[in-house]
Protein backbone atom coordinates (compact mmCIF):
# COMPACT_ATOMS: atom_id res chain seq x y z
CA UNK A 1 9.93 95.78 95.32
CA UNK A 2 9.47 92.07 94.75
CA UNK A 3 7.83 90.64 91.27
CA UNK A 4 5.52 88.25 91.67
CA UNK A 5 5.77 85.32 88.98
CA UNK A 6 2.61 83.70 87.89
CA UNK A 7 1.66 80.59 89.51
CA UNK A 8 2.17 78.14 86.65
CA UNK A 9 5.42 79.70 85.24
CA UNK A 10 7.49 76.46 84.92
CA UNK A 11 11.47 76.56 85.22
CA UNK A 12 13.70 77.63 82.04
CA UNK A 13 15.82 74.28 81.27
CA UNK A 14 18.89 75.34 79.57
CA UNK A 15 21.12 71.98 80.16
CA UNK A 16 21.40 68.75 80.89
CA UNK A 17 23.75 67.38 83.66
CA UNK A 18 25.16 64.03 83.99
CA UNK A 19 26.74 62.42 86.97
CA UNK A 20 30.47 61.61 86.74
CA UNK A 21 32.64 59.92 89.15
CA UNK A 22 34.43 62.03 91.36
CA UNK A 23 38.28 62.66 91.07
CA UNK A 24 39.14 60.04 93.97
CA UNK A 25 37.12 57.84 92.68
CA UNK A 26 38.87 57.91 89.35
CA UNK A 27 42.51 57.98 90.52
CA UNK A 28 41.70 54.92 93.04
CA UNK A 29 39.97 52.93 89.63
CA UNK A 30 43.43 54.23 87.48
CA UNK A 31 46.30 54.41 89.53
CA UNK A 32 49.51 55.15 88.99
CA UNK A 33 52.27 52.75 89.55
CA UNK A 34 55.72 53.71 91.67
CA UNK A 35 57.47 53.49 88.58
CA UNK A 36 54.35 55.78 86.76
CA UNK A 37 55.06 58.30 89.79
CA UNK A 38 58.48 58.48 89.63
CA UNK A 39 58.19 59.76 85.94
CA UNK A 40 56.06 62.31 86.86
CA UNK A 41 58.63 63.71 90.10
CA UNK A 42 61.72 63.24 88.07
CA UNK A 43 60.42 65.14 85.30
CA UNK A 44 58.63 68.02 87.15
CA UNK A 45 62.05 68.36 88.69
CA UNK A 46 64.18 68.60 85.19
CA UNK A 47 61.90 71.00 84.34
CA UNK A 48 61.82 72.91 87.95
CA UNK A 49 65.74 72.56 87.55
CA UNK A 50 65.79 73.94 83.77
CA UNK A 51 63.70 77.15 85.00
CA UNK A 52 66.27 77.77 88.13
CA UNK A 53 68.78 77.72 84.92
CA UNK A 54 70.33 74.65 86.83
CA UNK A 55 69.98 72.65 83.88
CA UNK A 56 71.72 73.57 80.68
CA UNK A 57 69.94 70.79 77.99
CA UNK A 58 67.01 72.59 75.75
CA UNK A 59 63.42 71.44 76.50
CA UNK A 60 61.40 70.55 73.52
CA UNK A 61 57.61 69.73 73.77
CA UNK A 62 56.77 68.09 70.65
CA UNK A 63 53.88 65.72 69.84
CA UNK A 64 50.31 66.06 68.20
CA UNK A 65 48.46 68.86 68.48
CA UNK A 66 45.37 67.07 69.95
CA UNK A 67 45.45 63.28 70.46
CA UNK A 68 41.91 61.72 68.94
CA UNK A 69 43.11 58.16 68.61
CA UNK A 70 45.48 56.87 72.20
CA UNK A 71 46.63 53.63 70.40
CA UNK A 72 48.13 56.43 67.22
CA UNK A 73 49.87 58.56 69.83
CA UNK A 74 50.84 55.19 72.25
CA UNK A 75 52.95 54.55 68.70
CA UNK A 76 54.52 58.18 68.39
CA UNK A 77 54.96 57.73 71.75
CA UNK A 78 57.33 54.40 70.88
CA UNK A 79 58.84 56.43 68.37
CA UNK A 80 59.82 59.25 70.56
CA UNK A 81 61.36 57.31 73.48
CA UNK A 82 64.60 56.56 71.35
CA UNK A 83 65.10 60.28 70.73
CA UNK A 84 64.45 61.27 73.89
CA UNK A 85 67.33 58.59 75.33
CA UNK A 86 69.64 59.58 71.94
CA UNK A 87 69.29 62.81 72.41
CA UNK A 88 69.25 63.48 76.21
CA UNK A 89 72.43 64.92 76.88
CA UNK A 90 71.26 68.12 75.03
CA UNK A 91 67.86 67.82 74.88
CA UNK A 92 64.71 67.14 77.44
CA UNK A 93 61.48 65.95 75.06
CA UNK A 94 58.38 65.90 76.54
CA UNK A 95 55.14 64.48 74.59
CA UNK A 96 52.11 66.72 74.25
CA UNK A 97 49.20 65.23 75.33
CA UNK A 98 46.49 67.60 74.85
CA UNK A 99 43.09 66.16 75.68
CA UNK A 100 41.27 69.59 75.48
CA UNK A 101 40.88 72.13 72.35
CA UNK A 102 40.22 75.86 72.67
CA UNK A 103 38.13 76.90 69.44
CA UNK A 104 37.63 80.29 68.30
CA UNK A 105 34.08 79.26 67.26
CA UNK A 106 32.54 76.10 66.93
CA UNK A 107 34.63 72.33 66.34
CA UNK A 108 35.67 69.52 68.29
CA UNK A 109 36.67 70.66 71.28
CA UNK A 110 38.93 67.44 72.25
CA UNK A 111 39.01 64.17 73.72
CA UNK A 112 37.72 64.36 77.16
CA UNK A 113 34.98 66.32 75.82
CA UNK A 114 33.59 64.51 72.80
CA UNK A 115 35.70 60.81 72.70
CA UNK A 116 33.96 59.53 69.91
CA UNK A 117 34.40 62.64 68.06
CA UNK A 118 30.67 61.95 66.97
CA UNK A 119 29.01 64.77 69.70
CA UNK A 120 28.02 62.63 71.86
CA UNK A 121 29.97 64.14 74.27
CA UNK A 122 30.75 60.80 76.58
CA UNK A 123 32.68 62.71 78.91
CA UNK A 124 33.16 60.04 81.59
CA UNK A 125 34.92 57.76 78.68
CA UNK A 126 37.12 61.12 77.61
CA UNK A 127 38.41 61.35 80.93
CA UNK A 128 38.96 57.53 81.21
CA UNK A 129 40.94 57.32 78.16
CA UNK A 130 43.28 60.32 78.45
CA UNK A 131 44.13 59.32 82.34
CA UNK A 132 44.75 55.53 80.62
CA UNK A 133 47.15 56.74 77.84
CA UNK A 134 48.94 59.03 80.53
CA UNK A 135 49.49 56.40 82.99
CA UNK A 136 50.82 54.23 80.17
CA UNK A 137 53.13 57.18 78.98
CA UNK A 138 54.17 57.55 82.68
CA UNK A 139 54.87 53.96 83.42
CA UNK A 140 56.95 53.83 79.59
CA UNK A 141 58.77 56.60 81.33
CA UNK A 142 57.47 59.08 78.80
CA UNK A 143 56.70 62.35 80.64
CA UNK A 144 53.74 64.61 79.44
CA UNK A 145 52.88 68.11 78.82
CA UNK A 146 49.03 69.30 78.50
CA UNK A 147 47.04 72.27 78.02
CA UNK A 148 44.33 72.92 80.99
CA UNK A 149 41.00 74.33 79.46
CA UNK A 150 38.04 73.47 81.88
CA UNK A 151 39.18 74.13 85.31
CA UNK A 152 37.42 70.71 86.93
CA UNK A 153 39.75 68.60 84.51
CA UNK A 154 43.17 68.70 86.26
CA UNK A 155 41.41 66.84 88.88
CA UNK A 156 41.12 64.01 87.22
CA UNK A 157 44.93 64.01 85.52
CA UNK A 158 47.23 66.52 86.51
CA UNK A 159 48.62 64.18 88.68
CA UNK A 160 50.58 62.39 85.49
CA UNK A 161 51.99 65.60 83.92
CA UNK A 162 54.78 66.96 83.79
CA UNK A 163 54.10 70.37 82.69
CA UNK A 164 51.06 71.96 81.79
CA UNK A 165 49.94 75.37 79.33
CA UNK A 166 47.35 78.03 79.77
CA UNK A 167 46.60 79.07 76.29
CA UNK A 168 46.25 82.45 74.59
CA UNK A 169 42.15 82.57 75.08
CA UNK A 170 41.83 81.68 78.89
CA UNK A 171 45.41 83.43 80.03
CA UNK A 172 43.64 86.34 80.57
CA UNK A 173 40.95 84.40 82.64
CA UNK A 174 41.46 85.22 86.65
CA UNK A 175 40.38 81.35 87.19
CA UNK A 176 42.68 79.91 85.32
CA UNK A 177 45.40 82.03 87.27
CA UNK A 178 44.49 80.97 90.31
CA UNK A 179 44.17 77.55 89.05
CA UNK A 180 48.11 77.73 88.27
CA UNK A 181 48.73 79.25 91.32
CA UNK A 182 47.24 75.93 93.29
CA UNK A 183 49.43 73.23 90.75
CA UNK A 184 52.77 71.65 92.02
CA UNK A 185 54.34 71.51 88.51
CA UNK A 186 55.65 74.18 86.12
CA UNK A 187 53.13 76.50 84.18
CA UNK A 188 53.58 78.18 80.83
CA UNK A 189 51.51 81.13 79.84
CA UNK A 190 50.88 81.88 76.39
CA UNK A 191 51.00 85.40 74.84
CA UNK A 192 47.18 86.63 73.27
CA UNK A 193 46.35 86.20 70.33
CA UNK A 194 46.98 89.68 69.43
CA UNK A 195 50.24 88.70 69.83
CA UNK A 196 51.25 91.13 72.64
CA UNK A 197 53.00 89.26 75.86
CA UNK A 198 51.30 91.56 78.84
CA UNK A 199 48.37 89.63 79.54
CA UNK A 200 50.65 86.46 79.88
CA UNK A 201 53.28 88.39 81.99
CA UNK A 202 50.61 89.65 84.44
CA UNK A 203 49.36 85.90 84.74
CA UNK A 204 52.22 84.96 85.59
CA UNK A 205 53.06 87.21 88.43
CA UNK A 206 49.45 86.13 89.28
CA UNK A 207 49.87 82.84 89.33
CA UNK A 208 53.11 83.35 91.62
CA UNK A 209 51.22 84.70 94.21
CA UNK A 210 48.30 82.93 96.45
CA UNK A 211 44.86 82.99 95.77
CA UNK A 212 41.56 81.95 97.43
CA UNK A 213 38.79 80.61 94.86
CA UNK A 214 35.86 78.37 94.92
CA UNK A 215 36.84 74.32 93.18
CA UNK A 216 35.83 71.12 93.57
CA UNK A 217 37.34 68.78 96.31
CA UNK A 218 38.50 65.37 95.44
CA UNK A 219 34.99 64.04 95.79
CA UNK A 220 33.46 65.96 93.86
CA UNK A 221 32.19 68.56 96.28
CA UNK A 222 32.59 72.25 96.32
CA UNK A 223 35.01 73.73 98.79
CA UNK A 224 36.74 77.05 99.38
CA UNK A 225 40.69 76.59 98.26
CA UNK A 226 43.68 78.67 99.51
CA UNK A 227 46.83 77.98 96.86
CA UNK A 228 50.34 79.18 98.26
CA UNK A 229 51.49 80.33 94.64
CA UNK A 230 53.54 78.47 92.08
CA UNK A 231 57.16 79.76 91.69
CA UNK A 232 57.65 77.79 88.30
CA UNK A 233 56.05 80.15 85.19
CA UNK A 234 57.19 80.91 82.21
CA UNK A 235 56.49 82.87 78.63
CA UNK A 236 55.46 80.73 75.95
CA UNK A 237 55.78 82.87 72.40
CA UNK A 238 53.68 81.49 69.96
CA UNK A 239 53.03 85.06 67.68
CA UNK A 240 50.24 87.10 67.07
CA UNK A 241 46.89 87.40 64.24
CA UNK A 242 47.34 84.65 61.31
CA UNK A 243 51.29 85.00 60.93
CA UNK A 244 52.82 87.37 62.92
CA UNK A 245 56.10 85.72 64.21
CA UNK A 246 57.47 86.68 67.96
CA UNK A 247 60.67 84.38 68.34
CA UNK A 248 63.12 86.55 66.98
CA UNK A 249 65.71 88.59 69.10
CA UNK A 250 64.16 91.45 69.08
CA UNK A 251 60.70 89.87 70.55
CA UNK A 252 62.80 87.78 72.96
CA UNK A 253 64.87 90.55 74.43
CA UNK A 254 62.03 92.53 74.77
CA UNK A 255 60.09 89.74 76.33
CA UNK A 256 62.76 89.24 79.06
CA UNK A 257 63.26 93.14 79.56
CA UNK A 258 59.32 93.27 80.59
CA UNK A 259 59.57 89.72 82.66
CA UNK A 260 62.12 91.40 84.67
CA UNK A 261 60.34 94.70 85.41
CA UNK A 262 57.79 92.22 86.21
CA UNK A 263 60.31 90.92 89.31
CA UNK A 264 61.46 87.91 87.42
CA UNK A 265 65.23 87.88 88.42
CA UNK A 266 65.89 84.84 86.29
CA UNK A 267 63.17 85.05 83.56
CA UNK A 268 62.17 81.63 80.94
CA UNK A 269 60.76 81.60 78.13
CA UNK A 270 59.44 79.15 75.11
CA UNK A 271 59.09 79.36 72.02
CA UNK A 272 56.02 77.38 70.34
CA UNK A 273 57.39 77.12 66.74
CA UNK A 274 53.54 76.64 65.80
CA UNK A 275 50.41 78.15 65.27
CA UNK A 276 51.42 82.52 63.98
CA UNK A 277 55.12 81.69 64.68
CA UNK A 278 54.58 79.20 61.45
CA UNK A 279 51.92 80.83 59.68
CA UNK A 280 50.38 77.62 60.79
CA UNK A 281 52.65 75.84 58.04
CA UNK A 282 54.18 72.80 60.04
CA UNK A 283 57.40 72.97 57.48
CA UNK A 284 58.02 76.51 58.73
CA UNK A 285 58.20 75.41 62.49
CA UNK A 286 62.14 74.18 62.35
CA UNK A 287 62.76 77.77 61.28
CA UNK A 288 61.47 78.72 64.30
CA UNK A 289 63.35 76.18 66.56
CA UNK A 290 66.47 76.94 64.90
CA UNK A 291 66.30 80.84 65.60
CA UNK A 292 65.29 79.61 69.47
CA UNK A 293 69.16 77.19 69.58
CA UNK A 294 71.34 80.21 68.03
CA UNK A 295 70.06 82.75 70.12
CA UNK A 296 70.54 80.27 72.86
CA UNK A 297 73.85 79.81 71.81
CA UNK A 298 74.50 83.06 71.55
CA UNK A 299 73.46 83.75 75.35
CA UNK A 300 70.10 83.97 75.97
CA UNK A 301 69.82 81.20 78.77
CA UNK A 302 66.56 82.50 79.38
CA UNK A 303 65.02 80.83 75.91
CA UNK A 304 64.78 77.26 77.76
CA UNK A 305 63.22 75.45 74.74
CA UNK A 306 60.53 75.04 71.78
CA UNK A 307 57.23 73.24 71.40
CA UNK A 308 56.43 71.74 68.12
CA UNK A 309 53.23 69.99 67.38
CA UNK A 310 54.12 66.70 64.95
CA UNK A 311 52.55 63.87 64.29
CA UNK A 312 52.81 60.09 63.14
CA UNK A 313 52.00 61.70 59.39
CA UNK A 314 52.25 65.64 58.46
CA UNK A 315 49.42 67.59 57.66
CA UNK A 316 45.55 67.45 59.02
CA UNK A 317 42.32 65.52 58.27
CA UNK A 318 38.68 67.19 58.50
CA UNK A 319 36.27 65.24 60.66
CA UNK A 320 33.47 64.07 58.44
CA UNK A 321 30.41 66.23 58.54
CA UNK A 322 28.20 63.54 60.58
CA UNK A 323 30.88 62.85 62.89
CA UNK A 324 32.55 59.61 64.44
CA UNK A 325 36.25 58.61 63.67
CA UNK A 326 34.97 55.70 60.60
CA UNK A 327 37.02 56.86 57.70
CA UNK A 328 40.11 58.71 59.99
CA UNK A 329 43.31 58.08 58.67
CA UNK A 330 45.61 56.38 60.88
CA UNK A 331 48.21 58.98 63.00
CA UNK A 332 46.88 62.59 61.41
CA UNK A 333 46.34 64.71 63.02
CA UNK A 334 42.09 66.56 62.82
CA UNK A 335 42.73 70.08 64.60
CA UNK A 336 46.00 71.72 63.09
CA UNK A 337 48.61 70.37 60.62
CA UNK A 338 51.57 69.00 62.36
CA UNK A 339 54.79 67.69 61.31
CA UNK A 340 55.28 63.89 60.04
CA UNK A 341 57.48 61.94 61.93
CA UNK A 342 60.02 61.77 59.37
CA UNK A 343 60.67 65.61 59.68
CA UNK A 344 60.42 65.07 63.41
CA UNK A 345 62.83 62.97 63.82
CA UNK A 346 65.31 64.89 61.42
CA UNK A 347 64.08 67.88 63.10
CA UNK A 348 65.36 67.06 66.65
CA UNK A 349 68.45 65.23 65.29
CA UNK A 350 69.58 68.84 63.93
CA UNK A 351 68.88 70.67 67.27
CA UNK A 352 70.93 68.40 68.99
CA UNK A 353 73.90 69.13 66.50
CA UNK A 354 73.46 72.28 66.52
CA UNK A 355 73.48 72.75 70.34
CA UNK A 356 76.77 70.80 70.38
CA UNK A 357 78.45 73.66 68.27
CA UNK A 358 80.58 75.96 69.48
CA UNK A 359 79.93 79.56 68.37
């Protein structure tokens, strides 16, 4: 039975679409140099080499929790390059660069998607300022990690990270698992926000395997895509409800007990000192990071590192209520609090020490 519609019913217009360039089109305008590219393929590698437990430093991803302003994080980026040379007998640091903001509601859902943080939602300039402050990170020798929220993004930058997140609302999503399974660099899954770790430890032993899913081709196209599987996942902990904490020994031996029931012989895991692991307090993330190094210490070689979000000044700003960045202060951070760089820089001065110890 067919139903007929009236002659002069006119379409239902729900959005408005706007051309963008297509992938190729972008990387050919922003390309990365040899010495951009060789950032990238060393430091997938370290990482690669860190999961195979071929690597004994401690990998800490530490840097704002959304970046708003390139020029503020192109400064914590010249910050964090001493560190990372200081410290790199014990430690790898990678900078977060996270261009794109899960919200449980409404708010500013990052930089690719609203650049002028005004909703205008210029997503053509988003894109072409977070592939500019990558390639400038690369070429610095700074490598990158990133969380991947809309699944046409990573065509347009995952090509200058090093190591990229699902987060706790899309890890239960089937695309993003199959987007994983098509990357060439390491994955981490978070646990739900219920704090439980078996949505995260099915996507991973998703994500291991190959899928077939519908994308977009490096013109912009639609095409059918086969992925092979990616062999580099691991368990980022980052607690449950408002402040329910899951780095402690108990919720890390557990956590490796059900990654190898899952069939992961040599199991990794993070810890991401923030969001319920700190109550969402940025003082209480070193407390965090310091239970990760003593159980590490202590023989866990599957705890491979932290994530900490910091920031050129602690705490967080609000966006003002019509919008725009007038008024921002300089190197805050406007999604959540982070750490200043004072306590940042004490912070992974004491993790080297204390990974130096004997126990």
């Amino acid at each position: 039975m067919s139903i007929a519609m009236p002659a002069t019913a006119e379409p239902t217009v729900s959005a408005v679409t706007t051309p963008l360039p297509s992938p190729r089109t972008f990387r050919d305008r922003l390309a990365a140099s040899p010495e951009g590219c060789r950032t990238v393929a060393e430091s997938r590698e370290t990482v690669r080499r860190l999961l195979r437990k071929q690597d004994d430093r401690f990998l800490v991803i530490v840097g704002p929790c959304s970046i708003h302003d390139t020029e503020a994080a192109l400064e914590y980026a010249a910050c964090l390059a001493p560190l990372r040379d200081r410290y790199g007998d014990r430690l790898e640091i990678v900078m977060r660069a996270y261009f794109e903001k899960p919200r449980t509601s409404i708010g500013w859902r990052g930089l690719v998607s609203d650049p002028y943080l005004d909703g205008s939602f210029n997503m053509a300039e988003g894109l072409r300022r977070a592939r500019l402050l990558l390639l400038a990170l690369a070429e610095q020798g700074m490598p990158t990690a990133t969380e991947l929220l809309d699944l046409a993004t990573p065509a347009y930058f995952a090509d200058l990270i090093s190591f990229a997140t699902i987060g706790a609302r899309t890890t239960e999503s089937q695309p993003h698992r199959a987007l994983a399974s098509s990357l060439d660099l390491p994955v981490g899954f978070k646990n739900g926000t219920d704090g439980g770790i078996e949505v995260a430890v099915n996507a991973m032993v998703s994500a291991r395997e190959g899928h077939a899913f519908v994308a977009m081709d490096d013109d912009g196209r639609p095409c059918a895509v086969r992925s092979l599987g990616n062999a580099y996942s691991l368990l980022v902990l980052r607690g449950g409800l408002v402040s329910i904490p899951n780095y402690g020994p108990e919720s890390v031996a557990a956590a490796e007990t059900r990654l190898r029931a899952a069939g992961f012989d040599s199991p990794s895991l993070l810890v991401d000192a923030s969001h319920a692991n700190s109550g969402y307090d940025p003082d209480q993330q070193a407390s965090a990071c310091f239970s990760a190094v003593r159980q590490r210490r202590a023989g866990r070689r599957s705890l491979i590192g932290v994530m900490v979000e910091s920031n050129l000044v602690h705490g967080k700003q609000k966006l003002a209520p019509a919008g725009g960045a007038g008024g921002l202060r300089h190197g805050v951070s406007v999604t959540d609090a982070c750490l200043g760089w004072e306590g940042t820089a004490a912070l992974l001065g004491e993790l080297h020490t204390l990974l130096g110890k004997t126990v």
